[in-house]
PDB file of N, CA and C in Angstrom:
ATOM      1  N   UNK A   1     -69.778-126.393-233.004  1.00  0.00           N
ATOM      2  CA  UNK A   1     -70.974-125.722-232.553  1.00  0.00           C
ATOM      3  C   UNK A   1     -72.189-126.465-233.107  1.00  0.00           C
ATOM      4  N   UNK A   2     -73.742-126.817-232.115  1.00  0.00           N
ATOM      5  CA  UNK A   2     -74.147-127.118-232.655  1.00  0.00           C
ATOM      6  C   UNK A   2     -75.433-126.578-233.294  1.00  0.00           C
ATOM      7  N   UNK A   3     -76.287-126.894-233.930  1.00  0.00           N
ATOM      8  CA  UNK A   3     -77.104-126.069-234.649  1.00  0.00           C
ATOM      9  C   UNK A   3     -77.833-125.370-233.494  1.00  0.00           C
ATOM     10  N   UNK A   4     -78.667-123.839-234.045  1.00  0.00           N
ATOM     11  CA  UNK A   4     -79.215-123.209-233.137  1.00  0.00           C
ATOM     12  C   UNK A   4     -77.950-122.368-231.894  1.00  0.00           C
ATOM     13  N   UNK A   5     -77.016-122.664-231.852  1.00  0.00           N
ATOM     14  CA  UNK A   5     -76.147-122.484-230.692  1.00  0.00           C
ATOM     15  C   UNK A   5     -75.589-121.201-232.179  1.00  0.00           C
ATOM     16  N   UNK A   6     -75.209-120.059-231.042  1.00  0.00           N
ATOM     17  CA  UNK A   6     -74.927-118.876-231.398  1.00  0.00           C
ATOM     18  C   UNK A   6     -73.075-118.752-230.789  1.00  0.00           C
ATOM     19  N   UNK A   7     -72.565-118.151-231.634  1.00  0.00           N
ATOM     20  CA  UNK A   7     -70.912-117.862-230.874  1.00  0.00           C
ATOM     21  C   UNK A   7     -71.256-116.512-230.067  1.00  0.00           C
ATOM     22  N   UNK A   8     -70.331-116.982-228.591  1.00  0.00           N
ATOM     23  CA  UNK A   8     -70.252-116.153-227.765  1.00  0.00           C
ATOM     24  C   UNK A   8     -69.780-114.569-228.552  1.00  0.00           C
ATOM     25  N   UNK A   9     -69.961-113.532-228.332  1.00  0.00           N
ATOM     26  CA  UNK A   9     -69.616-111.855-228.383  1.00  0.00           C
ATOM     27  C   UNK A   9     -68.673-111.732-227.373  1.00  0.00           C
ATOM     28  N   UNK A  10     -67.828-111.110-227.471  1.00  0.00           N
ATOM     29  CA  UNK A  10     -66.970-110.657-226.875  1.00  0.00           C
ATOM     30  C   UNK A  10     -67.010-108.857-226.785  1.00  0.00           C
ATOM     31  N   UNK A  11     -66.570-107.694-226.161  1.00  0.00           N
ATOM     32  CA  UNK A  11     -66.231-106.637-226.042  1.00  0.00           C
ATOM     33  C   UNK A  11     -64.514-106.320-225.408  1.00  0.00           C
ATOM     34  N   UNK A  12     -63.677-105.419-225.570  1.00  0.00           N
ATOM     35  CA  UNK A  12     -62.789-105.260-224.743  1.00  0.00           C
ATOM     36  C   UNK A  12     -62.258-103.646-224.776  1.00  0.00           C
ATOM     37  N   UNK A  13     -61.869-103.487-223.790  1.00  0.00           N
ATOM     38  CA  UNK A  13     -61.473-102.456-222.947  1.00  0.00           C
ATOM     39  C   UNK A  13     -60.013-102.508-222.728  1.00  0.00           C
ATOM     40  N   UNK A  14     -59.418-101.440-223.059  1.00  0.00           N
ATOM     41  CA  UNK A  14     -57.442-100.737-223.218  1.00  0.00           C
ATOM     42  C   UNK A  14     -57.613 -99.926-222.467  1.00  0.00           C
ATOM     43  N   UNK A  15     -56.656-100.023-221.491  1.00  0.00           N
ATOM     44  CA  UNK A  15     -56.437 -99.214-220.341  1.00  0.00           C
ATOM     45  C   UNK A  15     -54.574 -99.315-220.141  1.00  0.00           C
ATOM     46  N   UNK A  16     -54.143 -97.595-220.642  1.00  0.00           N
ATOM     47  CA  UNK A  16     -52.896 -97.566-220.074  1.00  0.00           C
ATOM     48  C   UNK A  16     -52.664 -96.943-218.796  1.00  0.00           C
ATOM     49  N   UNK A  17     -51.628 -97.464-217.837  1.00  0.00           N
ATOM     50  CA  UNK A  17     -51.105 -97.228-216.665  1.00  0.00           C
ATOM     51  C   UNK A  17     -49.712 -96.685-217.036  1.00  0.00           C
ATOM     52  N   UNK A  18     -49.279 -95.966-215.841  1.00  0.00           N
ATOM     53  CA  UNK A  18     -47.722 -95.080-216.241  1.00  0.00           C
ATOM     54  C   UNK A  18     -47.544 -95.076-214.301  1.00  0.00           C
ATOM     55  N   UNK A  19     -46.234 -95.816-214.351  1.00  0.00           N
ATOM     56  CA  UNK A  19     -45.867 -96.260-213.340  1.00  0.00           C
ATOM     57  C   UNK A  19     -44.388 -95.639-213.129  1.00  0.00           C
ATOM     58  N   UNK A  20     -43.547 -95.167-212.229  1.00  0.00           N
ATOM     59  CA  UNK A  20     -42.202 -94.707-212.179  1.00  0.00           C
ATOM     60  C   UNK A  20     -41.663 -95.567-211.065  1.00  0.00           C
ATOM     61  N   UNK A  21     -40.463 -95.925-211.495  1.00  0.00           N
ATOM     62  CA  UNK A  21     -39.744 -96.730-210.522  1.00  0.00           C
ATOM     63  C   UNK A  21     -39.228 -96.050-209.170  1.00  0.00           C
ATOM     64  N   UNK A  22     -38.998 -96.773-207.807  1.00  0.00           N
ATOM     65  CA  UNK A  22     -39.260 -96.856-206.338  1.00  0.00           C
ATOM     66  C   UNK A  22     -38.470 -97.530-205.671  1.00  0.00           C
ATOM     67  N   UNK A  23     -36.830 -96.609-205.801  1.00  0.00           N
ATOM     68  CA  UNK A  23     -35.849 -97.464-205.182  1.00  0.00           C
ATOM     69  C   UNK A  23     -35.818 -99.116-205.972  1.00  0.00           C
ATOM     70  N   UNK A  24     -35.785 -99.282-207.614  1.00  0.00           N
ATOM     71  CA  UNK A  24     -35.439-100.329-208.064  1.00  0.00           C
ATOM     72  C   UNK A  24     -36.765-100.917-208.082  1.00  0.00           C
ATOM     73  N   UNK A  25     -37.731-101.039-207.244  1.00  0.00           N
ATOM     74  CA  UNK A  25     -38.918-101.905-207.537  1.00  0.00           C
ATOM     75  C   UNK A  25     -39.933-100.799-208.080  1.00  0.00           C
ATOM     76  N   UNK A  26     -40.869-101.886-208.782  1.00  0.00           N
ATOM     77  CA  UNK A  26     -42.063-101.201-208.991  1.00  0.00           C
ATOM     78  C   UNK A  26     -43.229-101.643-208.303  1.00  0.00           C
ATOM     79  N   UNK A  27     -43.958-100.666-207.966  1.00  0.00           N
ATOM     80  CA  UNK A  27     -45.268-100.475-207.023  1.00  0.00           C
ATOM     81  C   UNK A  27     -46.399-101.245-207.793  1.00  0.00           C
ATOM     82  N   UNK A  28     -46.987-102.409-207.116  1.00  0.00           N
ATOM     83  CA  UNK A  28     -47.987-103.056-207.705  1.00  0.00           C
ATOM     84  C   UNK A  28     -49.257-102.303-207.367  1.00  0.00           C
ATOM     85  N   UNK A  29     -49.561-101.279-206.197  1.00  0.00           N
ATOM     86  CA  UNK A  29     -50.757-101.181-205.843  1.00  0.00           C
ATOM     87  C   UNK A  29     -51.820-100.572-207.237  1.00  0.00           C
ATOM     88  N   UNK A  30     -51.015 -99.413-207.899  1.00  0.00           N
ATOM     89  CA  UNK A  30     -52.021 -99.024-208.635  1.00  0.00           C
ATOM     90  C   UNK A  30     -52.206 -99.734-209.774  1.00  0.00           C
ATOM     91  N   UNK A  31     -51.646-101.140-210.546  1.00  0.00           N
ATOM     92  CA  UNK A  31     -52.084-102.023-211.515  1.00  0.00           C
ATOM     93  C   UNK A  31     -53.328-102.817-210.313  1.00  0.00           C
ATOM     94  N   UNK A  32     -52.785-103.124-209.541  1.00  0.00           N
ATOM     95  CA  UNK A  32     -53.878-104.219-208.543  1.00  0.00           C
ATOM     96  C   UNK A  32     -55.542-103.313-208.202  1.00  0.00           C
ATOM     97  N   UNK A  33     -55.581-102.276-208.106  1.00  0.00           N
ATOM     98  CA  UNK A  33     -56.457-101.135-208.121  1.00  0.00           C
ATOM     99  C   UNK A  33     -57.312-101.228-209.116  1.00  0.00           C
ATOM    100  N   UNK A  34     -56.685-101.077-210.360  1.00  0.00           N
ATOM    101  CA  UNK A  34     -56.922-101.175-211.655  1.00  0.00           C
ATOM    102  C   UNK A  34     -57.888-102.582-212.030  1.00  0.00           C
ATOM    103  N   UNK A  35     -56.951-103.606-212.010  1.00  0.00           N
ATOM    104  CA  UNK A  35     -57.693-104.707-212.175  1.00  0.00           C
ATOM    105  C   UNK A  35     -58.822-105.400-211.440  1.00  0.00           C
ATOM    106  N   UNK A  36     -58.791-104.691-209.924  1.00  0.00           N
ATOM    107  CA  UNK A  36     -59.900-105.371-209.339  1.00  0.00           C
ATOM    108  C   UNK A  36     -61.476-104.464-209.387  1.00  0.00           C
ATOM    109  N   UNK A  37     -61.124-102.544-209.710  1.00  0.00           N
ATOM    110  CA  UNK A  37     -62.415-101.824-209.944  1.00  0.00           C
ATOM    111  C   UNK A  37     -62.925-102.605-211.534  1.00  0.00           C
ATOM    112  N   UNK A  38     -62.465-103.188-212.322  1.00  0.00           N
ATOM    113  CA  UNK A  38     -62.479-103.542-213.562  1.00  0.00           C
ATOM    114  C   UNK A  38     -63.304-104.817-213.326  1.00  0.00           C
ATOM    115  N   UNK A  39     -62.720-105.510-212.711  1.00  0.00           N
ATOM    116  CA  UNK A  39     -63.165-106.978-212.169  1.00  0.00           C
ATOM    117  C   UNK A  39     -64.950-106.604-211.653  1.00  0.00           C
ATOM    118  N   UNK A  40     -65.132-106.043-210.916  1.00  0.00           N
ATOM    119  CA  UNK A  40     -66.540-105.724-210.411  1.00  0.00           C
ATOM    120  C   UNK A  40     -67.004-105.441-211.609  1.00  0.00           C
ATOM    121  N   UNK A  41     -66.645-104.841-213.050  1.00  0.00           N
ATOM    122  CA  UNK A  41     -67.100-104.260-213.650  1.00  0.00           C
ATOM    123  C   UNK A  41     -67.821-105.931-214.654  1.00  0.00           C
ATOM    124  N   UNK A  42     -67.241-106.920-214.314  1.00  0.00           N
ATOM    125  CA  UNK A  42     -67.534-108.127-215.216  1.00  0.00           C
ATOM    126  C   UNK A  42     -66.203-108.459-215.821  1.00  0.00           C
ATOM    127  N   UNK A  43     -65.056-107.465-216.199  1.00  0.00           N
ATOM    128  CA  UNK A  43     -63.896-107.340-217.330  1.00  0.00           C
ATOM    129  C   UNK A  43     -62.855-108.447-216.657  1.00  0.00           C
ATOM    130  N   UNK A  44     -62.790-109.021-217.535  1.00  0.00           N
ATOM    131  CA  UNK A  44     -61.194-110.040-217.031  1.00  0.00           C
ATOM    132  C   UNK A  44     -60.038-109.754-217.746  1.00  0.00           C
ATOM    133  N   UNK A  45     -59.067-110.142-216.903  1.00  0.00           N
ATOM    134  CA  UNK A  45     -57.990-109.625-217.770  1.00  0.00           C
ATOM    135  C   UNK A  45     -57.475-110.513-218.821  1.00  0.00           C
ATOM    136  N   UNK A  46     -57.198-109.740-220.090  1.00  0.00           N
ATOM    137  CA  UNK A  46     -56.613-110.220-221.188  1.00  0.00           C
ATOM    138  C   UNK A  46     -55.717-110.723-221.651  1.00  0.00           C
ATOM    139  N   UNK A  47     -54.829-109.060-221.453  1.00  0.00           N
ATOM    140  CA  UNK A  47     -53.272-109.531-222.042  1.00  0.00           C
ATOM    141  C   UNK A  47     -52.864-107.742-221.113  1.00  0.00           C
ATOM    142  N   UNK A  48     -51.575-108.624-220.663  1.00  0.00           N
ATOM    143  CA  UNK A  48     -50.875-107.581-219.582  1.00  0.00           C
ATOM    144  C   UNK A  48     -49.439-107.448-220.949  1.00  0.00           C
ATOM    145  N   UNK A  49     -49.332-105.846-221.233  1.00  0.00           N
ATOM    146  CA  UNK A  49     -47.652-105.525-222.059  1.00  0.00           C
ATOM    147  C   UNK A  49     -47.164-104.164-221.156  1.00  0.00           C
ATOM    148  N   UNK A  50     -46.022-105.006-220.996  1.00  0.00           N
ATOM    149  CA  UNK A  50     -44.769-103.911-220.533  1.00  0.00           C
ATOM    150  C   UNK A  50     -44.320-103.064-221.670  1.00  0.00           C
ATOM    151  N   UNK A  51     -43.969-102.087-221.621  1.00  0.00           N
ATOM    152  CA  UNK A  51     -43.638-100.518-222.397  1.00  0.00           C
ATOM    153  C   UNK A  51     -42.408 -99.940-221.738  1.00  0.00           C
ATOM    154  N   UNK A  52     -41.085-100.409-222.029  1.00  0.00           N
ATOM    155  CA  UNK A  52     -40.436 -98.822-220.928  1.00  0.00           C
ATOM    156  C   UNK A  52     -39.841 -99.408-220.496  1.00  0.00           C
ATOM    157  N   UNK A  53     -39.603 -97.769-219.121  1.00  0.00           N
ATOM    158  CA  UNK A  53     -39.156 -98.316-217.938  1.00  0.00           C
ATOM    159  C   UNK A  53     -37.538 -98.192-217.935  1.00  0.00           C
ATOM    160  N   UNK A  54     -36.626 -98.310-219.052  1.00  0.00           N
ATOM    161  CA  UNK A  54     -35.445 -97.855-218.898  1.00  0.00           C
ATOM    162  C   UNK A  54     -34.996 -96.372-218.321  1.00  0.00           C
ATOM    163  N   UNK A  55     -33.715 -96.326-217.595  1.00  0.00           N
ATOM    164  CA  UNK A  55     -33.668 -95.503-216.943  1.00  0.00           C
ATOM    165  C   UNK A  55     -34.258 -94.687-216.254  1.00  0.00           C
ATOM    166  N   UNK A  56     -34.141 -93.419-216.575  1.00  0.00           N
ATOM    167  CA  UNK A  56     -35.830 -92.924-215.964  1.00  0.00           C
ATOM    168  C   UNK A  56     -36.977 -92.424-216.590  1.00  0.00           C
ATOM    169  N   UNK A  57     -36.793 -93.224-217.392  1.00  0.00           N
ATOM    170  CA  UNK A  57     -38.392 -93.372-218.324  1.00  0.00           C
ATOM    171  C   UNK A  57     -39.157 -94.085-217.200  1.00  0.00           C
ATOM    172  N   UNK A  58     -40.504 -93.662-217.380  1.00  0.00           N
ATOM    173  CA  UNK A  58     -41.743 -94.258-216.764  1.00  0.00           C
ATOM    174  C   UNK A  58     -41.893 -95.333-217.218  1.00  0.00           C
ATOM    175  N   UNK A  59     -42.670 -96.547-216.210  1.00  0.00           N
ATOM    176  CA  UNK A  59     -42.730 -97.712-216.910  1.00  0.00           C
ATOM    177  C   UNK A  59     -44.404 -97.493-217.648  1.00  0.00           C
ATOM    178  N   UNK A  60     -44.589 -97.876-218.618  1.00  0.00           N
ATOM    179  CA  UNK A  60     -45.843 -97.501-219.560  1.00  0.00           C
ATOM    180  C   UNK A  60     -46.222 -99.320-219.354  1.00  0.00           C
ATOM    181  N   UNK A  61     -47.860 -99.695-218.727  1.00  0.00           N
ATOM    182  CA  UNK A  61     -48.069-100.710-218.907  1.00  0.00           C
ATOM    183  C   UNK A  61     -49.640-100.862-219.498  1.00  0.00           C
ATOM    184  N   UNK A  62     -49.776-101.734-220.646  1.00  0.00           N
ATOM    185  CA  UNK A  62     -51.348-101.449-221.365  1.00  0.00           C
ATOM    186  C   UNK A  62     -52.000-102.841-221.140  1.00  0.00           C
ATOM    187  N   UNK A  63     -52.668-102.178-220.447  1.00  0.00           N
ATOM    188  CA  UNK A  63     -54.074-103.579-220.021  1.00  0.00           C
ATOM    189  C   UNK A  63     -54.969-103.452-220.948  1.00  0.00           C
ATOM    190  N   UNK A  64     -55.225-105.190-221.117  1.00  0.00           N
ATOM    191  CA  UNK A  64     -56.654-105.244-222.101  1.00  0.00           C
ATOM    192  C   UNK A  64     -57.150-105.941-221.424  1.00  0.00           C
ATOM    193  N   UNK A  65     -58.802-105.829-221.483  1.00  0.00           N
ATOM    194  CA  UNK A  65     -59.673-106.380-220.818  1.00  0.00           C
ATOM    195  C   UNK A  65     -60.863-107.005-221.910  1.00  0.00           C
ATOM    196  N   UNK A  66     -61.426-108.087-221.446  1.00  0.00           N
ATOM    197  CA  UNK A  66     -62.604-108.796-222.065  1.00  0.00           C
ATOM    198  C   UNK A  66     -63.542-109.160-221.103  1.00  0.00           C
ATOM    199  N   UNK A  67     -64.605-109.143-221.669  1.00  0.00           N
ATOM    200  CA  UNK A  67     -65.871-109.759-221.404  1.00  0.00           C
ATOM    201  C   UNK A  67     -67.094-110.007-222.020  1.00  0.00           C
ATOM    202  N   UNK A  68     -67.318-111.000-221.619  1.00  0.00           N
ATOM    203  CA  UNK A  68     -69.022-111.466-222.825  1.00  0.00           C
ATOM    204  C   UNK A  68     -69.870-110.399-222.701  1.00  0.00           C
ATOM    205  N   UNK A  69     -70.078-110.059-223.390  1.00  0.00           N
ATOM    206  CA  UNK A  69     -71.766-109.572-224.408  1.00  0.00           C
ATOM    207  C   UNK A  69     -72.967-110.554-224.600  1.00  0.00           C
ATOM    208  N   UNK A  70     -73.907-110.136-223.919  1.00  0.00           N
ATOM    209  CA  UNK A  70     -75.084-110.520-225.084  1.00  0.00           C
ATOM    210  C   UNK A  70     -75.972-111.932-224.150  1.00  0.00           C
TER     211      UNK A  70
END
């Protein structure tokens, strides 16, 4: 970095989703929903974690989101 030059800020945003399985697959629409009202919002995505999902447990999935500040 050079002098005078400031480090970027960051903010982020956790958002869990709870998804149930659909004849063996899982339904992308409401993660894709998710990420693109977010997207308008400035937020990119972070880090996508799977949770779950065995048998008939719900699949639990936690989005993190970032974006610059400042």
């Amino acid at each position: 970095m050079q002098d005078g030059q400031m480090a970027a800020t960051y903010e982020y945003k956790a958002l869990e989703l709870r998804e149930k399985y659909t004849g063996g697959r899982l339904s992308g629409d409401k993660l894709e929903k998710a990420l693109n009202e977010h997207a308008t919002q400035g937020w990119q995505l972070k880090f996508l974690t799977r949770v779950g999902g065995g048998g008939l447990n719900a699949l639990r999935i936690f989005v993190t989101f970032e974006r610059q500040i400042g």
